[in-house]
N, C-alpha and C. Protein backbone atom coordinates (compact mmCIF):
# COMPACT_ATOMS: atom_id res chain seq x y z
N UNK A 1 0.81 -1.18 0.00
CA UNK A 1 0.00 0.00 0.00
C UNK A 1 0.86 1.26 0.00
N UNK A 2 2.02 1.22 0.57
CA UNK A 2 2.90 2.32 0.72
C UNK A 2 3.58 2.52 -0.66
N UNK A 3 4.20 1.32 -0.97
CA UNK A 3 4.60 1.70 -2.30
C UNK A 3 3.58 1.74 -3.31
N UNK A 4 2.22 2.04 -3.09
CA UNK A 4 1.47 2.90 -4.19
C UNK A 4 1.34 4.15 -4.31
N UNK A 5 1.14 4.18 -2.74
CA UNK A 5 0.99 5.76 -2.15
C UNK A 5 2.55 6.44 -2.74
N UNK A 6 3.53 5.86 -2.63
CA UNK A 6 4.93 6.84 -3.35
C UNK A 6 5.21 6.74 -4.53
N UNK A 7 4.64 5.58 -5.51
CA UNK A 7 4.67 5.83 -7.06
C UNK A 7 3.79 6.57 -7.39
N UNK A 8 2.03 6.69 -6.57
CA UNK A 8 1.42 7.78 -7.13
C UNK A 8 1.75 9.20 -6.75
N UNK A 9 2.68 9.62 -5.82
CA UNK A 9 3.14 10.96 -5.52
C UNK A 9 4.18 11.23 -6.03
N UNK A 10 4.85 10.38 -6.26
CA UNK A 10 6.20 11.11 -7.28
C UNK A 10 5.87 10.53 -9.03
N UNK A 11 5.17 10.01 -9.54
CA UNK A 11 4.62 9.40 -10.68
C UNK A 11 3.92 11.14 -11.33
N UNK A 12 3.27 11.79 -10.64
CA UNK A 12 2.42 13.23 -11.22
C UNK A 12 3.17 14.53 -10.11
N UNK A 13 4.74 14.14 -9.83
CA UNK A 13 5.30 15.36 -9.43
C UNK A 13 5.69 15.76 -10.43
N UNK A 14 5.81 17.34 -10.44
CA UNK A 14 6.63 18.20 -11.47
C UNK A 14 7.56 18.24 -11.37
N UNK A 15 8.58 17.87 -10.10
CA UNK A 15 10.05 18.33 -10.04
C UNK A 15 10.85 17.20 -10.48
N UNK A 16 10.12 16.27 -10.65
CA UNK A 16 11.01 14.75 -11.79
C UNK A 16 11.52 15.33 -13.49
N UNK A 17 10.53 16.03 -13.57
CA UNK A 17 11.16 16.92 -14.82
C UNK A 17 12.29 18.34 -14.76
N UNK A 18 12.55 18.27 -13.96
CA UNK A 18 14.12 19.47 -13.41
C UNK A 18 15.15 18.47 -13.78
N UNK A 19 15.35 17.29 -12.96
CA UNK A 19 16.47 16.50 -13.62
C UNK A 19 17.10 16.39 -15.22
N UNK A 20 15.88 15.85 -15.45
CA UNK A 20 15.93 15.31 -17.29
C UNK A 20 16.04 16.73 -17.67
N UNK A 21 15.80 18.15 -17.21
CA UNK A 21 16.10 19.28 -18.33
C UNK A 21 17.31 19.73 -17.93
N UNK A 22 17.88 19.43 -16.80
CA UNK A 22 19.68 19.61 -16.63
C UNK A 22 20.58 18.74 -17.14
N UNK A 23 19.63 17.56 -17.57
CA UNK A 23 20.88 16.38 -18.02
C UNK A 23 20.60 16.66 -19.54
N UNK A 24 19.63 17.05 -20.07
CA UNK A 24 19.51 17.82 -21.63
C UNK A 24 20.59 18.69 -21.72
N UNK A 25 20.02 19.94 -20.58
CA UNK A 25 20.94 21.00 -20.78
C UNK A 25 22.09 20.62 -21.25
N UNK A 26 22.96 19.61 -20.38
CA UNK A 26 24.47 19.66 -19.98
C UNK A 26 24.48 18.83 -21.72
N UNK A 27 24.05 17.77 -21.61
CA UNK A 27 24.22 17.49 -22.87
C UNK A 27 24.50 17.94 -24.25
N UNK A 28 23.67 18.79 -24.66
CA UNK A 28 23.57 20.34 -25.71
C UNK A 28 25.08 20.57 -25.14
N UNK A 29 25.15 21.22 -24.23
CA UNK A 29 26.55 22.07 -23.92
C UNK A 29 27.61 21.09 -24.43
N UNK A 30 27.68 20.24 -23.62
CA UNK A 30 28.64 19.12 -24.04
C UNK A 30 29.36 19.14 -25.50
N UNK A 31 27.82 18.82 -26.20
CA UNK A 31 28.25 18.19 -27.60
C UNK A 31 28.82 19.94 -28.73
N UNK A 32 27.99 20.97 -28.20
CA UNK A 32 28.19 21.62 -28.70
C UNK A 32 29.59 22.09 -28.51
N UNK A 33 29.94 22.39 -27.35
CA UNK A 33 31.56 22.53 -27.09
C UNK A 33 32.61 21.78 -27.82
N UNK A 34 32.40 19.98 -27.83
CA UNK A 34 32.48 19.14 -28.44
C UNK A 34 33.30 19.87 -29.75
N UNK A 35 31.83 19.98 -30.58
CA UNK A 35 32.30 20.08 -31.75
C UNK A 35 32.67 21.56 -32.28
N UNK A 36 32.80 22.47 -31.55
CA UNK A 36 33.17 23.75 -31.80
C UNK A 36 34.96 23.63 -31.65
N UNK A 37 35.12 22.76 -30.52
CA UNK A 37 36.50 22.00 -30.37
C UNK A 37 37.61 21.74 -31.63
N UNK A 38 36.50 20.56 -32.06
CA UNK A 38 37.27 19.96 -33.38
C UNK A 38 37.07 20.56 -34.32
N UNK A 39 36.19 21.37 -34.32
CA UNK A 39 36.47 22.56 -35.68
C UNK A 39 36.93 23.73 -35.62
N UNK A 40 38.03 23.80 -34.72
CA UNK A 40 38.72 24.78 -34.53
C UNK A 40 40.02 25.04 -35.70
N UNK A 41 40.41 25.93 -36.24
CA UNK A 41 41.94 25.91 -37.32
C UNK A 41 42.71 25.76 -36.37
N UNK A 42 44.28 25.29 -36.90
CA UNK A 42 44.99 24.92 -36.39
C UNK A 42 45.77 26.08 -35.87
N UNK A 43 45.54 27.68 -36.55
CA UNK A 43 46.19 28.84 -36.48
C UNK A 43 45.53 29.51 -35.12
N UNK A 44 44.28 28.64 -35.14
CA UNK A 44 43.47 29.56 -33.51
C UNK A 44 44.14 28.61 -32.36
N UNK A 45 44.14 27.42 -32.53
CA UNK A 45 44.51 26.99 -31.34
C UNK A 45 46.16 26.90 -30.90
N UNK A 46 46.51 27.21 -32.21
CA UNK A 46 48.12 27.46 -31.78
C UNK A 46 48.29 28.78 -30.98
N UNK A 47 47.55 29.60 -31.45
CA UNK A 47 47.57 30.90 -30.73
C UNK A 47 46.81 30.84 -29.36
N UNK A 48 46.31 30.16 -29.14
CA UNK A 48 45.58 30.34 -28.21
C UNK A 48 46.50 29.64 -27.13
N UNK A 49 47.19 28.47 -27.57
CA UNK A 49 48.14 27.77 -26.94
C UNK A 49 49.33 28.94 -26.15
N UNK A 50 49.79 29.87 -26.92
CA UNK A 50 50.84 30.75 -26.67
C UNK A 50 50.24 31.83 -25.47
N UNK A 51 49.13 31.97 -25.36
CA UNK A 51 48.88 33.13 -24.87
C UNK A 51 48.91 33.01 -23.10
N UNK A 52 49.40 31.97 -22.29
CA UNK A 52 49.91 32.27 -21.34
C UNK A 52 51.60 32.80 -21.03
N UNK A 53 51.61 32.59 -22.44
CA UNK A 53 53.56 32.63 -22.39
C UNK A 53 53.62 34.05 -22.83
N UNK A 54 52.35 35.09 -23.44
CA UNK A 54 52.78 36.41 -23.76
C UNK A 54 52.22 37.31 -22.96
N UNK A 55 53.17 38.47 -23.04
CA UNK A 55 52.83 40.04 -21.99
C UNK A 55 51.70 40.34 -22.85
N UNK A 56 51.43 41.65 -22.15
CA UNK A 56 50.00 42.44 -22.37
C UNK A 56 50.35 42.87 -24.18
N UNK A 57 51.59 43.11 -24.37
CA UNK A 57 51.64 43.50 -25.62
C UNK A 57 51.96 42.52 -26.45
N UNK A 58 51.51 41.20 -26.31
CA UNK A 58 51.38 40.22 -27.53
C UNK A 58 52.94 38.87 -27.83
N UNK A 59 54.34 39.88 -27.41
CA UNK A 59 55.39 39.60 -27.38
C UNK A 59 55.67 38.32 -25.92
N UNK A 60 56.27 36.94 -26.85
CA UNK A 60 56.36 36.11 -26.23
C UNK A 60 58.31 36.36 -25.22
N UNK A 61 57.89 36.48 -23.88
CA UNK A 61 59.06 36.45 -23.74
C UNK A 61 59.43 35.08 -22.61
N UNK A 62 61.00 35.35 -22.29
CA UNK A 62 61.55 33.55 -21.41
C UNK A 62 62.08 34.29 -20.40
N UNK A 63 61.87 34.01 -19.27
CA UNK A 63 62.30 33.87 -17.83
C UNK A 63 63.80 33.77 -18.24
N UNK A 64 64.81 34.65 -18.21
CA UNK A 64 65.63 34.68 -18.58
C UNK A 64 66.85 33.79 -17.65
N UNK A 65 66.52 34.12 -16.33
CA UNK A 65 67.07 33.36 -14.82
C UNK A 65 66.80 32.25 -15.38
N UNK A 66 66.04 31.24 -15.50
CA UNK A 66 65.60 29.92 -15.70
C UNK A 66 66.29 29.44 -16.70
N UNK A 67 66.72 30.44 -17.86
CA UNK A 67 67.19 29.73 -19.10
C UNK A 67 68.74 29.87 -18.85
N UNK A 68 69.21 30.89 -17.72
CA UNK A 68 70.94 30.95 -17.17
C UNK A 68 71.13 29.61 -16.55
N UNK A 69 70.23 29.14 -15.59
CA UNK A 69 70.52 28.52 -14.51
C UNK A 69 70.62 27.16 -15.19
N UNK A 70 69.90 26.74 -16.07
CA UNK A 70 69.76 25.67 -17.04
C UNK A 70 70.80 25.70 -17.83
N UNK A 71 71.25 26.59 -18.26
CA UNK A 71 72.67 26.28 -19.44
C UNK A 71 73.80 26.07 -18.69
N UNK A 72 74.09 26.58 -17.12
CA UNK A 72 75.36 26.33 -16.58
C UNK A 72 75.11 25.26 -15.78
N UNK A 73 74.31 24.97 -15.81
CA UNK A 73 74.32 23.04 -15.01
C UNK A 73 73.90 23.72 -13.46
N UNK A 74 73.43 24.94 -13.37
CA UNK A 74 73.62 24.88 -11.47
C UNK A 74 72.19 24.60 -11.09
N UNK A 75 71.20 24.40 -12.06
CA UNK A 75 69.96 24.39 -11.58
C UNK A 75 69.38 23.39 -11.07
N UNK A 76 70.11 22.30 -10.76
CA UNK A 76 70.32 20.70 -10.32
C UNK A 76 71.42 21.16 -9.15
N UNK A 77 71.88 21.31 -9.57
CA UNK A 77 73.34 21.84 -8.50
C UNK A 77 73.13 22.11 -6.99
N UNK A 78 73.17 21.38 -6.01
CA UNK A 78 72.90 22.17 -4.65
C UNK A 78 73.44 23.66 -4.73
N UNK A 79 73.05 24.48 -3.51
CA UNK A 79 73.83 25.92 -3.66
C UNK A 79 74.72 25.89 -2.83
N UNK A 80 76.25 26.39 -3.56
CA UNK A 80 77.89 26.39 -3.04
C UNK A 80 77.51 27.10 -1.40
N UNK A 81 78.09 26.62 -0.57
CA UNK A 81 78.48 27.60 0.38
C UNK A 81 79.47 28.35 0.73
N UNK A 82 79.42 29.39 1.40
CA UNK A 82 80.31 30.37 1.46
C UNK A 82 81.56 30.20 1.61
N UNK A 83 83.32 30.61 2.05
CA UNK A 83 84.03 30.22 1.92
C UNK A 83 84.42 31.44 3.24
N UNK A 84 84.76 30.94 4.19
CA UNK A 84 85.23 32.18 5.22
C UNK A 84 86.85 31.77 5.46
N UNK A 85 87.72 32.93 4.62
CA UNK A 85 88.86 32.72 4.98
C UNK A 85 89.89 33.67 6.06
């Protein structure tokens, strides 16, 4: 008897239909993102790739410290200690 009484109250609720229009929603979004994705040129997403590596004015520049410390081997290197003579 109980489980009639709760298939007929949630069987003619309205809020069973909120679910199914968020899992639509997301869906749409999904696919649409999806394929806006793969039809992207290869010239947008290369650029788009770069654009944490450039300043406000477009120009890609390198941590210049990072690229010293790397060519003379010290960036692995513990740091020398002092020498008190």
């Amino acid at each position: 008897m109980i489980g009639w009484l709760v298939k007929e109250f949630f069987g003619q609720s309205p809020m069973l239909a909120l679910p199914k229009i968020a899992l639509i929603i997301f869906l749409v979004v999904f696919v649409a993102i999806t394929i806006r994705t793969l039809l992207m040129k290869r010239s947008d997403v290369e650029r788009q790739a770069r654009l944490p590596l450039e300043d406000d004015d477009g120009v890609i520049r390198r941590d210049s410290t990072r690229e010293q410390r790397a060519g003379d081997g010290s960036a692995m290197a513990p740091p020398k200690e002092a020498s008190h003579a």
